[in-house]
Protein backbone atom coordinates (compact mmCIF):
# COMPACT_ATOMS: atom_id res chain seq x y z
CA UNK A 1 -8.70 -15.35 -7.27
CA UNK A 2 -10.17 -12.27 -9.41
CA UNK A 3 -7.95 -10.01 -6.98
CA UNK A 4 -4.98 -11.95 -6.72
CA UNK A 5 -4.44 -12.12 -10.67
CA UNK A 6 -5.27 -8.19 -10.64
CA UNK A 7 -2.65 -7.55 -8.05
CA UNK A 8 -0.28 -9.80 -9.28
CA UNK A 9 0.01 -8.24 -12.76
CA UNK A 10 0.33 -4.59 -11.63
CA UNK A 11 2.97 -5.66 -9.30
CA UNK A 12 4.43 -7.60 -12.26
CA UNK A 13 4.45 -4.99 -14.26
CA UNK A 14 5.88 -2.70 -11.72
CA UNK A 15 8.91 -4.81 -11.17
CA UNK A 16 9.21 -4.93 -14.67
CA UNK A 17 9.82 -1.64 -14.90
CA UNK A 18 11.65 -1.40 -12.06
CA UNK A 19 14.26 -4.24 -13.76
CA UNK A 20 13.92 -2.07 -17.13
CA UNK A 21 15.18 0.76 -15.31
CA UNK A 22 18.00 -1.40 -13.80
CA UNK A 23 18.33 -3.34 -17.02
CA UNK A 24 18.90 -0.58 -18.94
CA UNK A 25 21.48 1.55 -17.15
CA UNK A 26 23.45 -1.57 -16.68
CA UNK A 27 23.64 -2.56 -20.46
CA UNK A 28 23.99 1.26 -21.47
CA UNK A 29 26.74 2.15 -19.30
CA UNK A 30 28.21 -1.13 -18.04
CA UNK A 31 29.08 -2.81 -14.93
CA UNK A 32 31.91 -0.87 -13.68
CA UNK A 33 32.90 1.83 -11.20
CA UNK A 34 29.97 4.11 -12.32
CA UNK A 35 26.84 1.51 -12.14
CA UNK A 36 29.20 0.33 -8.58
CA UNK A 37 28.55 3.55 -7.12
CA UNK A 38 25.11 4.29 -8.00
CA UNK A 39 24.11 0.99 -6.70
CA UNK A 40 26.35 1.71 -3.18
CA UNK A 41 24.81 5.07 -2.99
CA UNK A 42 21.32 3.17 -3.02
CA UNK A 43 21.97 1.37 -0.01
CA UNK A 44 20.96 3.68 3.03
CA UNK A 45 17.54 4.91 0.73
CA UNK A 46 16.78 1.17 0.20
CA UNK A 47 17.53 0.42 3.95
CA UNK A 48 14.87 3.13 4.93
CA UNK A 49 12.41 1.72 2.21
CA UNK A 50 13.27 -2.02 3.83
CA UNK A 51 12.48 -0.26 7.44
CA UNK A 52 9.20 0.98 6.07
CA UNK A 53 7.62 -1.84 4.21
CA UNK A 54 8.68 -4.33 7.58
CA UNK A 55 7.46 -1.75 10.39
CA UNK A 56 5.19 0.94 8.78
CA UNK A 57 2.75 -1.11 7.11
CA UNK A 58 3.12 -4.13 8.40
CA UNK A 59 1.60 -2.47 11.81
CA UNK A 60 -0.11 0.27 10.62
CA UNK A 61 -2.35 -1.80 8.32
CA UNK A 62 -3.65 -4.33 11.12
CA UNK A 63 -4.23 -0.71 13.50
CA UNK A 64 -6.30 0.87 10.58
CA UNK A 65 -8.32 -2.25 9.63
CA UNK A 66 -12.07 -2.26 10.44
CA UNK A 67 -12.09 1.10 11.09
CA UNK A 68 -14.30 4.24 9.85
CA UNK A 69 -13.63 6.33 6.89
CA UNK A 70 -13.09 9.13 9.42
CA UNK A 71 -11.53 8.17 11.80
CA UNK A 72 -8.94 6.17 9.40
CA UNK A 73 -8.33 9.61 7.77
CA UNK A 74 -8.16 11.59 10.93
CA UNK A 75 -5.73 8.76 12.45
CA UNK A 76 -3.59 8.08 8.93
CA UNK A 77 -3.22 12.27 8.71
CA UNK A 78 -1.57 12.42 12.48
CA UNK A 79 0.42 9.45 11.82
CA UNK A 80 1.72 10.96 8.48
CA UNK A 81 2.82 14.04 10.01
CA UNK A 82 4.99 12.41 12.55
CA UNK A 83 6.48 10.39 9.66
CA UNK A 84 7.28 13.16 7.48
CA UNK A 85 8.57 15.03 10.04
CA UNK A 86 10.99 12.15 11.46
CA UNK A 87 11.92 11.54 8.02
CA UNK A 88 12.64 15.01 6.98
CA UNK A 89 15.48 15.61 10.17
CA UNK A 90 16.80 12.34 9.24
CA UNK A 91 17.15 13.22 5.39
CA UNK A 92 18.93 16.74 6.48
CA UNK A 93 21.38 14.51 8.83
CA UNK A 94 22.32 12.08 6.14
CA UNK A 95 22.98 14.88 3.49
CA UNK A 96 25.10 17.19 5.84
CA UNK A 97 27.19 14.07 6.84
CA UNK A 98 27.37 12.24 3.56
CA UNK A 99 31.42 13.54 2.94
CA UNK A 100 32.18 11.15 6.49
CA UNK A 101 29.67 8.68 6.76
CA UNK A 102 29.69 7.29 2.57
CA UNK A 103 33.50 6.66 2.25
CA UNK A 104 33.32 4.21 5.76
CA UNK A 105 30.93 1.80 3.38
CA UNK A 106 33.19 1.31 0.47
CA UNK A 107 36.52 0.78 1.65
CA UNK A 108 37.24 -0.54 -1.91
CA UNK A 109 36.60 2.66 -3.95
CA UNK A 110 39.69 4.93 -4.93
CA UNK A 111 38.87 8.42 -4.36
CA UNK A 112 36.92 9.10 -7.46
CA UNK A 113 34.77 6.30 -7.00
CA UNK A 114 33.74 7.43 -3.21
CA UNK A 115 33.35 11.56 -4.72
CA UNK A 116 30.59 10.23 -6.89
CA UNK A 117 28.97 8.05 -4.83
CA UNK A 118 28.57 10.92 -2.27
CA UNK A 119 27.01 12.80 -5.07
CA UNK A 120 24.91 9.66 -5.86
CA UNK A 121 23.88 8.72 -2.55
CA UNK A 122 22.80 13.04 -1.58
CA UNK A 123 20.48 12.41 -4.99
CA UNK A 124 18.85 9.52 -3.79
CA UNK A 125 18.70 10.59 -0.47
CA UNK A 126 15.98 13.12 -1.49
CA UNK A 127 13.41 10.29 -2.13
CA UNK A 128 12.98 9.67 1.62
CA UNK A 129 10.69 11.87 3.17
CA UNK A 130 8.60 10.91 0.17
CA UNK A 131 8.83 6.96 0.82
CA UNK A 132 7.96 7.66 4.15
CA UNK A 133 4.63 9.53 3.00
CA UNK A 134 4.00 6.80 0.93
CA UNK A 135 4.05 3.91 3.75
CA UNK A 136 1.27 5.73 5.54
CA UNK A 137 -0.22 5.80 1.62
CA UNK A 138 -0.10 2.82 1.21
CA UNK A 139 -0.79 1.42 4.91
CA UNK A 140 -4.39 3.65 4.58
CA UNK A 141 -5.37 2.16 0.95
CA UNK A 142 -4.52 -1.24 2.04
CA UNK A 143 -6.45 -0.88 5.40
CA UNK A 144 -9.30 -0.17 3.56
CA UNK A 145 -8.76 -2.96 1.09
CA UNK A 146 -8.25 -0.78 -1.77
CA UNK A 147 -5.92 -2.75 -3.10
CA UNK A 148 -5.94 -1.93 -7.04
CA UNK A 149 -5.13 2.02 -6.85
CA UNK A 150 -2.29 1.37 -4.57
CA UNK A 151 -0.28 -0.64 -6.89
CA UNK A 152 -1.69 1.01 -10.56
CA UNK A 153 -0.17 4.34 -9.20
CA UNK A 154 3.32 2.73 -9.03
CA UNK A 155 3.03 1.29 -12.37
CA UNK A 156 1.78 4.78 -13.87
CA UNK A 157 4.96 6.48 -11.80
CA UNK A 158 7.60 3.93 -13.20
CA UNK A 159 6.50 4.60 -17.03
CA UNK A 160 6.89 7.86 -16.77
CA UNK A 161 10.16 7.43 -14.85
CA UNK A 162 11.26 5.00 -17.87
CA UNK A 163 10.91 7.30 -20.47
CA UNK A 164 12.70 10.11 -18.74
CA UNK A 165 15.55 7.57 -17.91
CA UNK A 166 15.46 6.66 -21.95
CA UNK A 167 16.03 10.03 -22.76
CA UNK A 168 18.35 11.14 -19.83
CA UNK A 169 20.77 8.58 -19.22
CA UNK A 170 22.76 8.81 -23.00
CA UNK A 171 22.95 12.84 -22.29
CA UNK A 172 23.70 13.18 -18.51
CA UNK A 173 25.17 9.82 -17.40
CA UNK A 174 24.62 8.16 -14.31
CA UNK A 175 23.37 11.63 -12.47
CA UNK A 176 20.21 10.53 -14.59
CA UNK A 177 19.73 7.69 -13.35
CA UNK A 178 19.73 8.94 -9.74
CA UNK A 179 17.81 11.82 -10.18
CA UNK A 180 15.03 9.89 -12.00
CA UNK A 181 14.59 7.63 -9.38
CA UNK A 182 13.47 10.64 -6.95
CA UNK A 183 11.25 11.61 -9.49
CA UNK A 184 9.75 8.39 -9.76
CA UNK A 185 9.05 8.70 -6.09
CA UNK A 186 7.43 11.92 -6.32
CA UNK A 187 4.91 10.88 -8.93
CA UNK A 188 3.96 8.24 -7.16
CA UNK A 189 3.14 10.01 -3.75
CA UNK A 190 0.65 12.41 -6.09
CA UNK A 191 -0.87 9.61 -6.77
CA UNK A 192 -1.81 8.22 -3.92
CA UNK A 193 -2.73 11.20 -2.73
CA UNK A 194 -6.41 11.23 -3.26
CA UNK A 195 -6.65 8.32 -0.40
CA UNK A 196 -5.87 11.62 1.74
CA UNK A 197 -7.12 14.33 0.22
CA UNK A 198 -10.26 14.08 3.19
CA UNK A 199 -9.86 16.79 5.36
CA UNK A 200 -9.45 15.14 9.15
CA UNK A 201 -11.22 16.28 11.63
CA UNK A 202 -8.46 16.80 14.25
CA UNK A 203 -5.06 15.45 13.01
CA UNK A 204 -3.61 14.75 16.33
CA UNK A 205 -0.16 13.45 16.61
CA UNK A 206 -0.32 12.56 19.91
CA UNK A 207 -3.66 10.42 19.19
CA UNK A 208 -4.38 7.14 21.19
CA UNK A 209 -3.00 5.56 17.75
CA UNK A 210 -0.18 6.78 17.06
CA UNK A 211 1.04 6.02 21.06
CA UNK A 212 -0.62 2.64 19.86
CA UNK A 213 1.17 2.17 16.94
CA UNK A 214 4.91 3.22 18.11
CA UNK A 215 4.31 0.79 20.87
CA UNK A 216 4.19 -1.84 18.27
CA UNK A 217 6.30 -0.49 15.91
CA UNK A 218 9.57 0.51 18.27
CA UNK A 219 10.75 -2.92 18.58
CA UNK A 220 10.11 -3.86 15.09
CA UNK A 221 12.06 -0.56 14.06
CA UNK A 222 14.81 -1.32 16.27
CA UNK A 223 15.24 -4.87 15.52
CA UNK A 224 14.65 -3.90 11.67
CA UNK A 225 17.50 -0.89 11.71
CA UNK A 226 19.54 -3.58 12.65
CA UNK A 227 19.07 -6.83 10.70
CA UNK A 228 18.13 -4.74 7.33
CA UNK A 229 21.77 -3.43 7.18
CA UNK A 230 22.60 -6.65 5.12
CA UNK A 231 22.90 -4.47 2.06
CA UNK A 232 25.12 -2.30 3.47
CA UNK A 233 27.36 -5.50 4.36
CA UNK A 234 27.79 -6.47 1.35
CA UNK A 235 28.26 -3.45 -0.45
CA UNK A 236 30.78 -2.57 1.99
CA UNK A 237 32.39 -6.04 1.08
CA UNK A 238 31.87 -6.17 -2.25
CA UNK A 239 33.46 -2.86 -2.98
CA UNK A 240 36.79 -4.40 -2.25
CA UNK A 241 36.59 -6.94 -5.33
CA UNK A 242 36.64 -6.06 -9.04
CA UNK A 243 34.88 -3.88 -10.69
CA UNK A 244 31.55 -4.72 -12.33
CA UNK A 245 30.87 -7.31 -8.83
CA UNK A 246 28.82 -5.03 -7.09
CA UNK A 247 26.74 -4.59 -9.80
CA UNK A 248 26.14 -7.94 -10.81
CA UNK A 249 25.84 -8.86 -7.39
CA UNK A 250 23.12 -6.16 -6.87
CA UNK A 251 21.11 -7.28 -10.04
CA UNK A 252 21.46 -11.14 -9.01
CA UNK A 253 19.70 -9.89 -5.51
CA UNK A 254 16.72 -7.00 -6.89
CA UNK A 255 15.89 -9.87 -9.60
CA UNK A 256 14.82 -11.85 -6.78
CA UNK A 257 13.88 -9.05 -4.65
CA UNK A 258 11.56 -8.24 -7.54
CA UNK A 259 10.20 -11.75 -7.55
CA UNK A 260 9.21 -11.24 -4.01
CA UNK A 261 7.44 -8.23 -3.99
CA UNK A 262 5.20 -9.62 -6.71
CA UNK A 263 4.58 -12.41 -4.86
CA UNK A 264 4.03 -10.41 -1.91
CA UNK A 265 1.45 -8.19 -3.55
CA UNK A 266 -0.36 -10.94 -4.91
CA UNK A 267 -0.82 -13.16 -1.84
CA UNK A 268 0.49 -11.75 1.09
CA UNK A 269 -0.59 -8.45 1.03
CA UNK A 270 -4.67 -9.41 0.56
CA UNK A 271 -3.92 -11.88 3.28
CA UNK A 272 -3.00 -9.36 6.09
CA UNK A 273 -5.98 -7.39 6.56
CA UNK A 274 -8.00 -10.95 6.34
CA UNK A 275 -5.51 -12.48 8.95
CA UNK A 276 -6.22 -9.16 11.39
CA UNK A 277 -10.40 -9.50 11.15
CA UNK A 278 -9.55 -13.30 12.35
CA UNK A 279 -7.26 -12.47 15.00
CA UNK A 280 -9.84 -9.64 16.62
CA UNK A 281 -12.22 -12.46 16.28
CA UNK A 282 -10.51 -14.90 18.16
CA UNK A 283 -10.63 -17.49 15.56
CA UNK A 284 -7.76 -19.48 15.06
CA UNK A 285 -9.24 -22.13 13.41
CA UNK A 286 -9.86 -20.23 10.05
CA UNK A 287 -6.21 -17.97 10.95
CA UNK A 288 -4.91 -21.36 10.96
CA UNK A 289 -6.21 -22.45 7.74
CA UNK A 290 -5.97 -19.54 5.75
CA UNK A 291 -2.10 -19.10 6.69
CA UNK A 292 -1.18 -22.72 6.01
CA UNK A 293 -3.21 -22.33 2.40
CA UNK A 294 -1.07 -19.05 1.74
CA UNK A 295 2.07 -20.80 2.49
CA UNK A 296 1.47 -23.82 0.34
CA UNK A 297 0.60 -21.97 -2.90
CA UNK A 298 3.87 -19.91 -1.98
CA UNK A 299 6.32 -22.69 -1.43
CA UNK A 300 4.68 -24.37 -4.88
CA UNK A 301 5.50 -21.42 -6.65
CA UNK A 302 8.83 -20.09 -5.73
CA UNK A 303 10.31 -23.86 -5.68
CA UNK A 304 8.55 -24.51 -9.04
CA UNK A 305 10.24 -21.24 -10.19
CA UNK A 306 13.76 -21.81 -9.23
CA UNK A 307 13.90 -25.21 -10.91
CA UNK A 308 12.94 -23.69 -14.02
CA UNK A 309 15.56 -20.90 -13.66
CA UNK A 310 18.32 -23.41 -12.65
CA UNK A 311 16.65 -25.25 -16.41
CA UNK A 312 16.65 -22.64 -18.52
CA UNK A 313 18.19 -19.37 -16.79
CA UNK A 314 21.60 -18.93 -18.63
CA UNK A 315 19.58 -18.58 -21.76
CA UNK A 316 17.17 -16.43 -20.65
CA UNK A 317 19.56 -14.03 -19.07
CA UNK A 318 21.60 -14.07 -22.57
CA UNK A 319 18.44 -12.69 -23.81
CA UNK A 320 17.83 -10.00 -21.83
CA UNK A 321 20.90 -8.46 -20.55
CA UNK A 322 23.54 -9.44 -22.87
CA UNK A 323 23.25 -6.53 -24.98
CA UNK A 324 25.84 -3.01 -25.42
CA UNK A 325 28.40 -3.46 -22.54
CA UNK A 326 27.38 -6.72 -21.28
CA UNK A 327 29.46 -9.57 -22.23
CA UNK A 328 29.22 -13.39 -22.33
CA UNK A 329 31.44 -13.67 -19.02
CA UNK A 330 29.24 -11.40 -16.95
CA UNK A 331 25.88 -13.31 -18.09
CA UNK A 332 27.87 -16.65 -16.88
CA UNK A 333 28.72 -14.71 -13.69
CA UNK A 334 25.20 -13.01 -13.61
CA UNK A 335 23.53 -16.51 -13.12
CA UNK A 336 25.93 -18.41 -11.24
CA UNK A 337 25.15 -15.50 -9.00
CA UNK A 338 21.38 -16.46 -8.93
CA UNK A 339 21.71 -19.92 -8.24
CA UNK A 340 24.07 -19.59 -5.10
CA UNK A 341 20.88 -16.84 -4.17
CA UNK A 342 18.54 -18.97 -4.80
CA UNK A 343 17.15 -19.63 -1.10
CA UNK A 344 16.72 -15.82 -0.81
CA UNK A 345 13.79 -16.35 -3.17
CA UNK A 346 12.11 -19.16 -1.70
CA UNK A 347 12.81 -18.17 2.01
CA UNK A 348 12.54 -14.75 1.55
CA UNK A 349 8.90 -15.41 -0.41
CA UNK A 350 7.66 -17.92 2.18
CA UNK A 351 9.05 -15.86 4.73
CA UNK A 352 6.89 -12.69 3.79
CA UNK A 353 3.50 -15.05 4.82
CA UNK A 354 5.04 -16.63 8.32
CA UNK A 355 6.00 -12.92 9.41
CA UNK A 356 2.72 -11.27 8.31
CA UNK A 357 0.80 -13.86 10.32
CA UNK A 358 2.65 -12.74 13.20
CA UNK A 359 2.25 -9.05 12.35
CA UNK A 360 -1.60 -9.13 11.36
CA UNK A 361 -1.89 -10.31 15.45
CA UNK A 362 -0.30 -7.43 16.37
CA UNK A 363 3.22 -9.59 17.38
CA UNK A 364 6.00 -7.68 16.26
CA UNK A 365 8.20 -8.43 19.06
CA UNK A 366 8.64 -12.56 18.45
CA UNK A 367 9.32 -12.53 14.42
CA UNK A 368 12.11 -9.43 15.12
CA UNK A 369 13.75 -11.59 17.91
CA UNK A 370 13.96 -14.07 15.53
CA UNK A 371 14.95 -12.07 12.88
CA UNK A 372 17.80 -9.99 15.23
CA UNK A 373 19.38 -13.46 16.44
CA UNK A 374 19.95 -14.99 13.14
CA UNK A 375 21.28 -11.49 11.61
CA UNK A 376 23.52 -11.90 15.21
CA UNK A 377 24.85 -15.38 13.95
CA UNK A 378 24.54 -14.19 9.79
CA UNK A 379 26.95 -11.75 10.05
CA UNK A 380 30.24 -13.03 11.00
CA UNK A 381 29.33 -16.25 9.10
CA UNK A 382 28.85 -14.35 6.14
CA UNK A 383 32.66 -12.41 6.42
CA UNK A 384 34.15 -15.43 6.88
CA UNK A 385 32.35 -17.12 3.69
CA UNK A 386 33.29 -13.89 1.98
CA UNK A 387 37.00 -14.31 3.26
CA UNK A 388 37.21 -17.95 1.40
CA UNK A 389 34.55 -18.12 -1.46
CA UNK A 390 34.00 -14.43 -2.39
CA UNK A 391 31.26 -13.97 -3.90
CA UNK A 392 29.82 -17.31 -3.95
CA UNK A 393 30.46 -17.86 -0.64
CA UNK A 394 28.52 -14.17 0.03
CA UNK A 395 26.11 -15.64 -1.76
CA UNK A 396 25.32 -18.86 -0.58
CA UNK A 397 25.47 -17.55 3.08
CA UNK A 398 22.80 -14.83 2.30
CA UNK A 399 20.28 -18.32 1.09
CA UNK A 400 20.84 -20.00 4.05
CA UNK A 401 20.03 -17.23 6.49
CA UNK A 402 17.08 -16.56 4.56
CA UNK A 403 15.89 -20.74 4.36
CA UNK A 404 16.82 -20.68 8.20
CA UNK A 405 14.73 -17.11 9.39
CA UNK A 406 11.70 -18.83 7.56
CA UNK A 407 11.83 -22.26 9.18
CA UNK A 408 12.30 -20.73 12.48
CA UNK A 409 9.36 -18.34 12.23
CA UNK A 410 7.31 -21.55 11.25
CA UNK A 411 8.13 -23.89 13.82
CA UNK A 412 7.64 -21.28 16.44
CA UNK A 413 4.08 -20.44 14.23
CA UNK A 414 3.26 -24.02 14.92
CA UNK A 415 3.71 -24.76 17.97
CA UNK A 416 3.12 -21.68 19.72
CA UNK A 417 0.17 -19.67 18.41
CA UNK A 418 0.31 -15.57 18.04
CA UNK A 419 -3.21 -15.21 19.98
């Protein structure tokens, strides 16, 4: 319990800042065709960063488990070559091509709008390589159960990152923003660097692991690739409504993204490491138990949460985000937004422990089937509820897909065990 409360505040606090930073370039510049293009140009970094926290760590952690400090480091060194190095060409690709590839996902821009998104999305781009260094970071710290470090050093990154976003934003506009968030990145991989400071022995990146772990992790990074393009869906559609949409829309969403990953941190992540001893033991009695107990405290809290919200949630939003260029109308907008998202939070949280469970076994081929069919069905169902409701309908789509991966993954959970 000790543990759980520790993690839960740093990652607390870290979304915190994370929804200052958002928080306050939205209120200082305004939803509008600026914030709509930083926020677009976020899309393909945040749909390597979604890649990475569902395949990297989510098999590398369970491979590095139980292991010796030196072989961990001489395995986590190989493994973060290969991922800097993959990273790297794919960084140099997306920059070179950014003039073709950017203006295809926002149809809606005029040509002003889709220049400085280019310019946005090149910025943020940079921050790859170093997100990729940081899943095998994080993926060692966690494998060891060295839980605290691994989510102070993000906290410690993100003030600093404030602060230069304070001062930055009112002189250089929304370049600021976007070149802040690379340097929050940065920080953060110095930080985590003493977990690999060890010299290895023999980084080899043709180890027994690493063939281990891309034979895991290549359907999980295919099937992710694919299902984790959601944002770029719905920037791509929401570009073509008014101005200020997007944004909103993209707040509404990293609020409850936010909610997640604290969640995540606080229960899911200790539970992974826990759920892989069981598995190599063969006990499924206590995997059993200990998944089910996860779940429940989960479900109580992310239900409990969005009845309070649905309470009390236009006045707490007035609070915090109506302020400089945020009116009354886009608070009203702002939470009717959250409610029609609402089962993103409580499937998406409850999801995170049903797909672990799988993962901490060492499955990572049932959860992405799952996961790749309903995206299959999601899609079309989604453009057609877009077509009719706008963005309610975009909404409301996006909770039900999430609601329906996580019921799936649990009836499959219980009635056909991972080991």
């Amino acid at each position: 319990m000790k543990q759980t409360l520790q993690l839960g505040a740093l990652s607390a606090t870290n979304i915190c800042i994370t929804m200052l930073f958002l928080w306050y370039v939205v209120t200082r510049i305004g939803p509008g065709m600026e914030t709509d293009a930083l926020f677009a140009g976020m899309t393909v970094p945040q749909l390597v960063l979604a890649v990475i926290n569902e395949s990297l760590i989510n098999v590398l952690v369970p491979i590095l488990a139980g292991e010796k400090e030196s072989q961990l480091i001489n395995d986590a060194w190989g493994l973060l070559l290969l991922v800097a190095g993959f990273f790297g060409a794919l960084f140099i690709l997306l920059y070179i091509g950014a003039p073709w590839w950017v203006p295809l996902t926002v149809p809606g821009f005029d040509d002003a709008g889709v220049s400085l998104t280019v310019d946005l999305t090149r910025i943020q781009c940079m921050g790859m390589v170093l997100v990729g260094i940081n899943g095998v970071q994080w993926a060692a710290y966690r494998a060891r159960q060295r839980f605290l470090w691994a989510e102070l050093a993000p906290v410690l990154a993100g003030v600093v990152a404030l602060v230069l976003l304070i001062w930055s934003l009112p002189r250089f506009g929304v370049m600021a923003a976007a070149w802040v968030a690379v340097v929050r990145i940065g920080i953060e991989t110095l930080l985590l660097a003493p977990g690999m400071l060890k010299r290895p022995f023999h980084p080899n990146i043709k180890s027994e692991v690493s063939r281990y772990a891309w034979q895991r992790i290549k359907p999980l990074l295919l099937g992710t690739v694919y299902y984790k393009t959601d944002p770029l869906v719905d920037r791509f559609l929401l570009s073509m409504v008014g101005r200020g949409s997007l944004s909103l829309y993209y707040l509404a969403y990293q609020i409850y993204v936010a909610g997640c990953q604290v969640l995540n941190k606080a229960i899911t992540v200790p539970l992974v490491p826990s759920l892989s001893m069981l598995c190599k033991q063969r006990n499924r009695g206590n995997f059993r138990r200990t998944y089910r107990q996860s779940l429940l405290k989960m479900g109580a809290i992310s239900f409990g949460s969005l009845f309070i919200f649905a309470l009390f949630g236009r006045i707490l939003l007035n609070l915090l985000v109506g302020h400089w260029n945020i009116n009354a109308g886009d608070v009203t907008q702002l939470w009717w937004i959250m409610i029609w998202l609402g089962g993103l939070f409580a499937g998406g949280a409850m999801g995170q422990i049903s797909s672990s469970s799988f993962y901490a076994a060492g499955n990572t081929v049932t959860p992405t089937r799952i996961y790749m069919t309903a995206y299959t069905v999601y899609i079309p169902a989604k453009v057609v509820a877009f077509y009719f409701w706008g963005v309610a309908g975009l909404a409301v789509a996006t909770s039900t897909y999430y609601m329906a991966i996580f019921a799936v993954q649990i009836f499959v959970l219980e009635k056909e065990w991972v080991f």
